[in-house]
Protein backbone atom coordinates (compact mmCIF):
# COMPACT_ATOMS: atom_id res chain seq x y z
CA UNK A 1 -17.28 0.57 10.40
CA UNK A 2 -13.37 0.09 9.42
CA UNK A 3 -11.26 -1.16 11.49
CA UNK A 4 -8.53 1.79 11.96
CA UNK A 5 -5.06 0.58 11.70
CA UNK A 6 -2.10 2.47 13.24
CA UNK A 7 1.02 3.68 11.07
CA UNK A 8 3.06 0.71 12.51
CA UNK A 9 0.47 -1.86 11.41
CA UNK A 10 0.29 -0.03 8.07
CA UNK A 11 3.93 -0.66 7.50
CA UNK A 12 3.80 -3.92 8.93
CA UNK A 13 1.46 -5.09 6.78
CA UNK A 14 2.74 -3.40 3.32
CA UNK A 15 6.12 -5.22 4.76
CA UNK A 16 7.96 -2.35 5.22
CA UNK A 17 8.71 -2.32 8.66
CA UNK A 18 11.97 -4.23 8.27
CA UNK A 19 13.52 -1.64 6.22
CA UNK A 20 11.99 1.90 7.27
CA UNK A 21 9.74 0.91 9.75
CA UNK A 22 6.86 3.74 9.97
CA UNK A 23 8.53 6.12 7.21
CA UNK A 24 6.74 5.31 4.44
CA UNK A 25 3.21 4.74 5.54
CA UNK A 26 3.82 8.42 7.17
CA UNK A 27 5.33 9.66 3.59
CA UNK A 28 2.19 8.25 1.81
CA UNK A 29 0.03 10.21 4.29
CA UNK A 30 1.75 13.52 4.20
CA UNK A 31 1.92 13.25 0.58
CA UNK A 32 -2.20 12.66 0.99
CA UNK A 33 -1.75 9.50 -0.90
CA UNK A 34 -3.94 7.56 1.34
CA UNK A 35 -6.60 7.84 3.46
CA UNK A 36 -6.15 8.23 6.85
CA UNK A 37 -8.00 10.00 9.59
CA UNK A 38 -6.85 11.66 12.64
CA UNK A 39 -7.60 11.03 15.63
CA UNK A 40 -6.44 13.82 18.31
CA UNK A 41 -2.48 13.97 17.27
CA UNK A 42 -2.42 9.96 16.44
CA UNK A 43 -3.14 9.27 12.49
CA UNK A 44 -5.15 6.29 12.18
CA UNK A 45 -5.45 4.38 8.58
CA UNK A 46 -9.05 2.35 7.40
CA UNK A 47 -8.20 -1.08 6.52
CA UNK A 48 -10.42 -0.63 3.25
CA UNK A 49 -7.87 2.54 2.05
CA UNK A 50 -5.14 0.04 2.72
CA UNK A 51 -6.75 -2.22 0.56
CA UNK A 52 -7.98 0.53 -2.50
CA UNK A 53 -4.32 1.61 -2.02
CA UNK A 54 -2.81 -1.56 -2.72
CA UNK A 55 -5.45 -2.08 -5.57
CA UNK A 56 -4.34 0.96 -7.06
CA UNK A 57 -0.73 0.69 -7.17
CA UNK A 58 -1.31 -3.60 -8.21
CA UNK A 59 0.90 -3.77 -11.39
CA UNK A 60 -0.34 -6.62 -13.24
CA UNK A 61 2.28 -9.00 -15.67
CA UNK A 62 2.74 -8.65 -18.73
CA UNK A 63 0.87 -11.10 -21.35
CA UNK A 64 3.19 -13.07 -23.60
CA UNK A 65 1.98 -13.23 -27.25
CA UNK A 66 0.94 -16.50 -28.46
CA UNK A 67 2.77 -16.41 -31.22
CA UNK A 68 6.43 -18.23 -31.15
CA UNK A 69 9.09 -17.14 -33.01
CA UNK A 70 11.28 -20.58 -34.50
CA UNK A 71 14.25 -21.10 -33.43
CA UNK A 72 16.62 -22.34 -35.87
């Protein structure tokens, strides 16, 4: 079983804490764009949606052509 992480742990942990400390982890939530589960009133996050969330939302960089233009 998943550990269940709390909304401030959530935040802490995507880094946003600092700036808007449980707002966004409750935004992604209402919005239903993680998983969460509830747990009487208290909303309760799985470490593994956490993780498929970050996944998801990884932008990778961009791959620089091998070709060179010269310089002159």
């Amino acid at each position: 079983m998943d550990r269940l992480l709390t909304v401030k742990e959530v935040a802490e942990r995507l880094g946003t804490w600092e700036t808007s400390g449980e707002r966004f982890p409750r935004r992604l939530v209402a919005e239903r764009r993680i998983a969460f589960v509830k747990v009487g009133h208290h909303v309760r996050i799985p470490e593994t949606a956490l993780a498929n969330y970050v996944s998801a939302n990884t932008v990778q960089p961009a791959t620089r052509s091998r070709r060179l233009r010269a310089v002159a």
